[in-house]
Protein backbone atom coordinates (compact mmCIF):
# COMPACT_ATOMS: atom_id res chain seq x y z
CA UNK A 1 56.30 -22.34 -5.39
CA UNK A 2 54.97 -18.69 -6.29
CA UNK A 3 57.06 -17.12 -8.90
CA UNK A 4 55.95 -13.27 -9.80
CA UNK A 5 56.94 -14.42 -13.25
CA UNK A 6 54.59 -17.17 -14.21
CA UNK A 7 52.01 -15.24 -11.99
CA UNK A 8 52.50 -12.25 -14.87
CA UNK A 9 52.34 -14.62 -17.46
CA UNK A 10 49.17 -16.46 -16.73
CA UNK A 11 47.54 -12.65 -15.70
CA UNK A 12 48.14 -11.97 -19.38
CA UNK A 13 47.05 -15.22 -20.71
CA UNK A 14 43.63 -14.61 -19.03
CA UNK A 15 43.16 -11.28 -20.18
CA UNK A 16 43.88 -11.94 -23.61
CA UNK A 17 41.56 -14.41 -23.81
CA UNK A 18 39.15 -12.38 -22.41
CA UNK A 19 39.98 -9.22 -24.77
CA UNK A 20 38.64 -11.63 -27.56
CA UNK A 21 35.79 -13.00 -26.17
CA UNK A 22 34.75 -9.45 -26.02
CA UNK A 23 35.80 -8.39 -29.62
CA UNK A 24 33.56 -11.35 -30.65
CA UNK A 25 30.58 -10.87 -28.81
CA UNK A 26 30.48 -6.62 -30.17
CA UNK A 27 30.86 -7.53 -33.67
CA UNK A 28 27.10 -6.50 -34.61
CA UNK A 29 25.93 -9.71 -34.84
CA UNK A 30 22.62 -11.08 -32.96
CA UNK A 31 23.28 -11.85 -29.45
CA UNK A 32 19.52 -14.39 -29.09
CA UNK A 33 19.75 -17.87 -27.85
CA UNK A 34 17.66 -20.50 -29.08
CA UNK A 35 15.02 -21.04 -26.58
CA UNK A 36 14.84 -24.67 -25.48
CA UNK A 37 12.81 -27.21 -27.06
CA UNK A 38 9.30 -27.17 -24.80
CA UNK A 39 9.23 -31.07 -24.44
CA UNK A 40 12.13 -30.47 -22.21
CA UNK A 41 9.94 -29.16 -18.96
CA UNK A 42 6.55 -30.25 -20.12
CA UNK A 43 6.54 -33.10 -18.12
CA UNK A 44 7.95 -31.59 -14.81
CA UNK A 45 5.09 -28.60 -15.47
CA UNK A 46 2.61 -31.44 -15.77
CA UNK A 47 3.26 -33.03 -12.83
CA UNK A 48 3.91 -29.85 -10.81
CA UNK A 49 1.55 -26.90 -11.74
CA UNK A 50 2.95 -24.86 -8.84
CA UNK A 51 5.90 -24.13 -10.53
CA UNK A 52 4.24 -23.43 -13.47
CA UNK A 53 2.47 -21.16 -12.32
CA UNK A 54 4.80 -19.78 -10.18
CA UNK A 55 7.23 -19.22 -13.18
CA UNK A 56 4.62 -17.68 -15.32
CA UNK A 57 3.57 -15.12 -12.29
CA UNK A 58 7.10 -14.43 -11.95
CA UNK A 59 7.40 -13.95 -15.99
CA UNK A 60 3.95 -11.88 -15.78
CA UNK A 61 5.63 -9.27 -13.00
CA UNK A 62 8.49 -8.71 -14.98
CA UNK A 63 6.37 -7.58 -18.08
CA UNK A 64 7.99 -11.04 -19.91
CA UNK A 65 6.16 -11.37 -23.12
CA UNK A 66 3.61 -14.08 -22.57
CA UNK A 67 1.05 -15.49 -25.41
CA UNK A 68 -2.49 -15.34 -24.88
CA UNK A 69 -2.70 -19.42 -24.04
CA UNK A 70 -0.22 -18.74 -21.08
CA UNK A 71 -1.80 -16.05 -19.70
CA UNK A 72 -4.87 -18.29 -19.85
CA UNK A 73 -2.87 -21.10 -18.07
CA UNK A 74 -2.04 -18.43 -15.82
CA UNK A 75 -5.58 -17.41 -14.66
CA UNK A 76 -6.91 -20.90 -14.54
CA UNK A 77 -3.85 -22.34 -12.25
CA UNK A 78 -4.41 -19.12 -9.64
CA UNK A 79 -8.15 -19.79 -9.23
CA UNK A 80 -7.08 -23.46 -8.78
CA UNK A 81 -4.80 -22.99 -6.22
CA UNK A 82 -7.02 -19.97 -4.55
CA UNK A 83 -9.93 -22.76 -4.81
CA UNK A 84 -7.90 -25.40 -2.93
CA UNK A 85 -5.90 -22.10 -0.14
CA UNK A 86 -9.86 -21.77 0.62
CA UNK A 87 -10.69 -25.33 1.52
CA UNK A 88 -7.58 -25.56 3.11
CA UNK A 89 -8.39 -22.89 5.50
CA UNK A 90 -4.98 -21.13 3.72
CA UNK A 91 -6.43 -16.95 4.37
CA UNK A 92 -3.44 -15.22 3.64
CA UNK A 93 -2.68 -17.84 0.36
CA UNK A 94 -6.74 -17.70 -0.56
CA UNK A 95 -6.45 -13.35 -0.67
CA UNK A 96 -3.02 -13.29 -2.61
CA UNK A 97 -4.13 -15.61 -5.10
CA UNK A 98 -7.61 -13.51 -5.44
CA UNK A 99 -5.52 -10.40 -5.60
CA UNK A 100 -3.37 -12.07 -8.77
CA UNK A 101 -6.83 -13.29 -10.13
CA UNK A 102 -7.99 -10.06 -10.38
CA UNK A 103 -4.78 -8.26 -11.17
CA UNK A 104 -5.08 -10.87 -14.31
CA UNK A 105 -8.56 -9.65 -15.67
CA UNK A 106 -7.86 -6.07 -15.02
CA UNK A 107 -4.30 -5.36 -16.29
CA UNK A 108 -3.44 -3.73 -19.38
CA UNK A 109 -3.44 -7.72 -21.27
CA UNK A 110 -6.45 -8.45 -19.66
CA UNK A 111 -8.20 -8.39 -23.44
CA UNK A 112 -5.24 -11.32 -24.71
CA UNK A 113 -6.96 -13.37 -22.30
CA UNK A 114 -10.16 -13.22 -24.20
CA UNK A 115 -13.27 -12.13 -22.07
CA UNK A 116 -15.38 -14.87 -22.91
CA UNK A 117 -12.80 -17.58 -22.34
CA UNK A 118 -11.48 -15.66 -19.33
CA UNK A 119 -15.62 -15.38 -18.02
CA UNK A 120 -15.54 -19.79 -18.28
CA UNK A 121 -12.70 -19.64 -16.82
CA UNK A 122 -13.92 -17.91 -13.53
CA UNK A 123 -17.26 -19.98 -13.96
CA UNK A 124 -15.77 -23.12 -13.62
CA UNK A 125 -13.45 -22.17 -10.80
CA UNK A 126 -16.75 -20.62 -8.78
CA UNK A 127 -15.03 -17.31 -8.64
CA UNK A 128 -18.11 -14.72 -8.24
CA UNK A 129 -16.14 -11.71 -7.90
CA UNK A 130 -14.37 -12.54 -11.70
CA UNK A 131 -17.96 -13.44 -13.00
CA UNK A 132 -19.37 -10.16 -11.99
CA UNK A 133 -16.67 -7.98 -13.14
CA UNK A 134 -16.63 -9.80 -16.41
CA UNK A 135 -20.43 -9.10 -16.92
CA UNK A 136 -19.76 -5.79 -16.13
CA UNK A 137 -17.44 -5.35 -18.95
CA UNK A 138 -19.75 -8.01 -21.25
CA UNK A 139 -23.01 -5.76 -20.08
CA UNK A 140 -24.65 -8.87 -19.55
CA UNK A 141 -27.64 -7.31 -18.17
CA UNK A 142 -29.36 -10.36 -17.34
CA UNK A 143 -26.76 -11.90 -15.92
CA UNK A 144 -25.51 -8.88 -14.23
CA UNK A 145 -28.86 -8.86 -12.40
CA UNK A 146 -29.28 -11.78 -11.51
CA UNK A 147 -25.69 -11.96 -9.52
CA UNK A 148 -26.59 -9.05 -8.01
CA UNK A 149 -29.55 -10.32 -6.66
CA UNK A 150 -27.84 -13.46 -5.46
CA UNK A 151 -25.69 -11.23 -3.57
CA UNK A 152 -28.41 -9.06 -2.02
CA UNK A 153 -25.69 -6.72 0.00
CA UNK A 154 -27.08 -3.15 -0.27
CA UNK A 155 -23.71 -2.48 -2.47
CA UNK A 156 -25.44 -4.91 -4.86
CA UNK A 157 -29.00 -3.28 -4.65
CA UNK A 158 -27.82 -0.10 -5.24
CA UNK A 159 -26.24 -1.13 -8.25
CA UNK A 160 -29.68 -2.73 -9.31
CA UNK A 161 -31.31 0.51 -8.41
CA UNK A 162 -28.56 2.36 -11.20
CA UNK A 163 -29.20 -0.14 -13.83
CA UNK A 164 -32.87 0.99 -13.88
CA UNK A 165 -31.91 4.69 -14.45
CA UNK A 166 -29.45 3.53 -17.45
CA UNK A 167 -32.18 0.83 -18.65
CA UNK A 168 -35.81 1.71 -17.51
CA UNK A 169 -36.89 -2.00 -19.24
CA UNK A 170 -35.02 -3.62 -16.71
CA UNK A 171 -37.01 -1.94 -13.94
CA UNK A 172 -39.95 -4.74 -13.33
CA UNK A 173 -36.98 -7.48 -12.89
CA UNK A 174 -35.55 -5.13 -10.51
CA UNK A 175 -38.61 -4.92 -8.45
CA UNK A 176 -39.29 -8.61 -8.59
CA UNK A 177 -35.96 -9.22 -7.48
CA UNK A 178 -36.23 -7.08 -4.01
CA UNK A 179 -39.59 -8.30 -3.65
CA UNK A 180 -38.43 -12.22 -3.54
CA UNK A 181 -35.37 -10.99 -0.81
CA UNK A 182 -38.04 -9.38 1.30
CA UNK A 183 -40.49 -12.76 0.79
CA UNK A 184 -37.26 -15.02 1.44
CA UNK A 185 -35.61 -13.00 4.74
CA UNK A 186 -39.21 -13.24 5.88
CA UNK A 187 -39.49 -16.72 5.07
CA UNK A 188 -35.82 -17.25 6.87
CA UNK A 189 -37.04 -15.72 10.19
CA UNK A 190 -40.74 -17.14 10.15
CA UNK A 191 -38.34 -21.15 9.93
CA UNK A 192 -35.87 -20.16 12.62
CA UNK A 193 -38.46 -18.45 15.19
CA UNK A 194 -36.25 -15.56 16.00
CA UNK A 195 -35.71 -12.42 14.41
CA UNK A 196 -33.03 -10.20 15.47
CA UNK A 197 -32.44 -6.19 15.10
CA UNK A 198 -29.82 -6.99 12.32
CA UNK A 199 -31.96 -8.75 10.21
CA UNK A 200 -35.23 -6.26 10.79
CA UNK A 201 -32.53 -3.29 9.96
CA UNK A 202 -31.68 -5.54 6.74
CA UNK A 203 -35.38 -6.06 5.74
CA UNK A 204 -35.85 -1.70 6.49
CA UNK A 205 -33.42 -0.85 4.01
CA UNK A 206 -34.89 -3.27 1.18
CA UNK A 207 -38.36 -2.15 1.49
CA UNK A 208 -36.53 1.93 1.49
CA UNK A 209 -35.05 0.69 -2.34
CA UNK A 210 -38.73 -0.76 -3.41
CA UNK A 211 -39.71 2.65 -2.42
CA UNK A 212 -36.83 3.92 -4.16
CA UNK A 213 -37.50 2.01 -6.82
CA UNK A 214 -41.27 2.82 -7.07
CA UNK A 215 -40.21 6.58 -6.79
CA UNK A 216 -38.41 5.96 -9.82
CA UNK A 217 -40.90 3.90 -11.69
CA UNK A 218 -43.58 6.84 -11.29
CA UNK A 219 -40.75 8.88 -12.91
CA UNK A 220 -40.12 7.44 -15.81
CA UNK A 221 -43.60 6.03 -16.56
CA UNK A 222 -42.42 2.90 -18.31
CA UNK A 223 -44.04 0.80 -16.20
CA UNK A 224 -48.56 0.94 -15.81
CA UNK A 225 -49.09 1.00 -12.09
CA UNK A 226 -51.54 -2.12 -12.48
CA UNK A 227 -48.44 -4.38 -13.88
CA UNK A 228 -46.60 -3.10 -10.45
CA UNK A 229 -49.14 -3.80 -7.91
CA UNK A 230 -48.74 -7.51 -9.34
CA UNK A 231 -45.06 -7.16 -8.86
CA UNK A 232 -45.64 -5.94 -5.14
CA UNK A 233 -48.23 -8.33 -4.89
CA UNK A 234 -45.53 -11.38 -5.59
CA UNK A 235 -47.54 -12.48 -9.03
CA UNK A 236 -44.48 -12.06 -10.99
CA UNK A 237 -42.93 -9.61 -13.10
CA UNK A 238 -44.17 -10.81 -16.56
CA UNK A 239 -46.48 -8.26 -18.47
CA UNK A 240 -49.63 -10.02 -18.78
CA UNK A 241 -49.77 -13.07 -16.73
CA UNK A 242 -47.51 -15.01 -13.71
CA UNK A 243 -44.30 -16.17 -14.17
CA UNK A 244 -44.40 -19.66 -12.34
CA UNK A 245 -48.17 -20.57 -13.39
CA UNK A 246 -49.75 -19.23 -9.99
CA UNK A 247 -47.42 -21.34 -7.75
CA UNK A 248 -45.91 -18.55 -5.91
CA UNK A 249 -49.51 -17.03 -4.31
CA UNK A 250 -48.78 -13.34 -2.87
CA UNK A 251 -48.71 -15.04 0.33
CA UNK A 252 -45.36 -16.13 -0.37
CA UNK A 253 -43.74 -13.23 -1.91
CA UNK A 254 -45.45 -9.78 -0.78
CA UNK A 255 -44.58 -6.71 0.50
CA UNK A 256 -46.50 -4.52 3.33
CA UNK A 257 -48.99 -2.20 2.01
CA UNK A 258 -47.05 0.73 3.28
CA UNK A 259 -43.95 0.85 1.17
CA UNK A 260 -46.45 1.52 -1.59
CA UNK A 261 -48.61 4.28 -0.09
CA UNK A 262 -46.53 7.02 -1.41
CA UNK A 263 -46.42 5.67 -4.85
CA UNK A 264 -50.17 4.67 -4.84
CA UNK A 265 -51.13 8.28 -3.51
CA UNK A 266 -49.26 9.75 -6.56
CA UNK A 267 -50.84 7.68 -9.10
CA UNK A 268 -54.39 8.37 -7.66
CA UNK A 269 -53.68 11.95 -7.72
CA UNK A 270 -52.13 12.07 -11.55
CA UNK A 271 -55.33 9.91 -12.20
CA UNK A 272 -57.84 12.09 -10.68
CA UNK A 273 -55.90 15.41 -12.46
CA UNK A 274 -56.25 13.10 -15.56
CA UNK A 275 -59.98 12.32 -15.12
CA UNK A 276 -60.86 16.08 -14.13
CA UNK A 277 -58.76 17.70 -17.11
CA UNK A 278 -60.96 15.53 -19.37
CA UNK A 279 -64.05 16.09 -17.96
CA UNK A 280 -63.67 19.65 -18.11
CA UNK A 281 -62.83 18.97 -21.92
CA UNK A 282 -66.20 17.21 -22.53
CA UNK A 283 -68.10 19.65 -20.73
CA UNK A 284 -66.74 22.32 -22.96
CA UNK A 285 -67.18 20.20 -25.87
CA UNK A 286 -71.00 20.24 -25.03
């Protein structure tokens, strides 16, 4: 039965009890807990990375301190589920996980990660957005070139064009490179036997950078206009003699005569200022 008086007692009982419990826990003293031993969940993280990773996305959100070998663990377990949401057909999985990916190489502990380990990392998991940004920040020019040219958007080509104003040495790869799309699209349409307006509008606005690009070369005079004309002519973009040994004739890898009008036209008429200024030297020599 309910009696008011026992009810009162036990009230007071609790509250004690919990009067000291609170004394004790404000005496100054460090309030940590040990962490766990790490054996404990090793083997359930083993043989379930989802929840590893899930736990250390959750951890990484809530700016928990993580050590440089979990963020690691981090990136590589996103690009390996984003690789498997992809060839599952998962879209909405595949652009979250690229979202995190990225998130992971840009944030403000992007540098614990390591560049070069985080740039294997995104090598081995095929992730070609990762790569390029991590070139980027590497200025691997090389390499930075050559995925641009892989990619071949106009994004990409305008990027190649902006190298060549930071890096004028670059500018003969550049060329080469815009040469061999215009040689391969050509190629592509000559095998399939139909060319549509798309990929003629595509093929306009590559020959507009070569002329771009040629518009820049006669600025900055790095490059002598006969090493050029073998870079238009598809001999390569080596200074003095073919890069593949003469297997590439200019048959395969050419551009139209026309996209260099303008450039040739400028170079004859520096040359023939050139030649007149020093014949009128010699003639006032005699």
């Amino acid at each position: 039965t309910f009696s008011p008086r026992k009810f009162s007692e036990s009230s007071s009982a609790i509250l004690a009890d919990a009067k000291k419990f609170l004394e004790h826990a404000s005496d100054g003293g460090p309030q940590e807990c040990d962490p766990y031993p790490v054996h404990l969940f090793a083997s359930a993280f083993m043989e379930n990375t989802k929840m590893l990773r899930l736990i250390l996305s959750h951890c990484n959100r809530h700016k928990c301190p993580l050590t440089p070998s979990l963020r690691r663990t981090l990136l590589e377990l996103n690009l390996e589920e984003w690789n498997q949401a992809k060839r599952t057909g998962d879209t909405e999985g595949e652009k979250l996980l690229r979202k995190e990916a990225i998130a992971a190489l840009t944030d403000s502990h992007c540098r614990e990660i390591g560049d070069y380990d985080a740039l294997v990392i995104v090598q081995l998991a095929g992730f070609e957005e990762g790569e390029l940004l991590l070139y980027e920040r590497l200025q691997m020019g090389p390499m930075l070139l050559s995925r641009y040219a892989k990619d071949g958007s106009e994004k990409a080509r305008r990027q190649m064009l902006a190298m060549c104003q930071s890096d004028p040495e670059i500018l003969a790869d550049v060329l080469g490179h815009l040469v061999a799309m215009v040689s391969a699209n050509a190629k592509h349409d000559k095998n399939d036997g139909d060319t549509d307006d798309e990929s003629l509008h595509e093929d306009d606005e590559i020959l507009y950078d070569i002329q771009e690009a040629l518009s820049l070369a006669r600025r900055q005079g790095v490059l002598p206009p006969v090493r050029i004309a073998r870079i238009l002519a598809g001999e390569g973009t080596s200074q003095f003699s073919s890069d593949d040994g003469g297997r590439n004739t200019p048959q395969h890898q050419t551009v139209p005569l026309s996209v260099a009008l303008d450039y040739v036209g400028a170079v004859l008429d520096e040359s023939r200022k050139e030649i007149s200024r020093l014949k009128s030297e010699v003639e006032e020599y005699n």
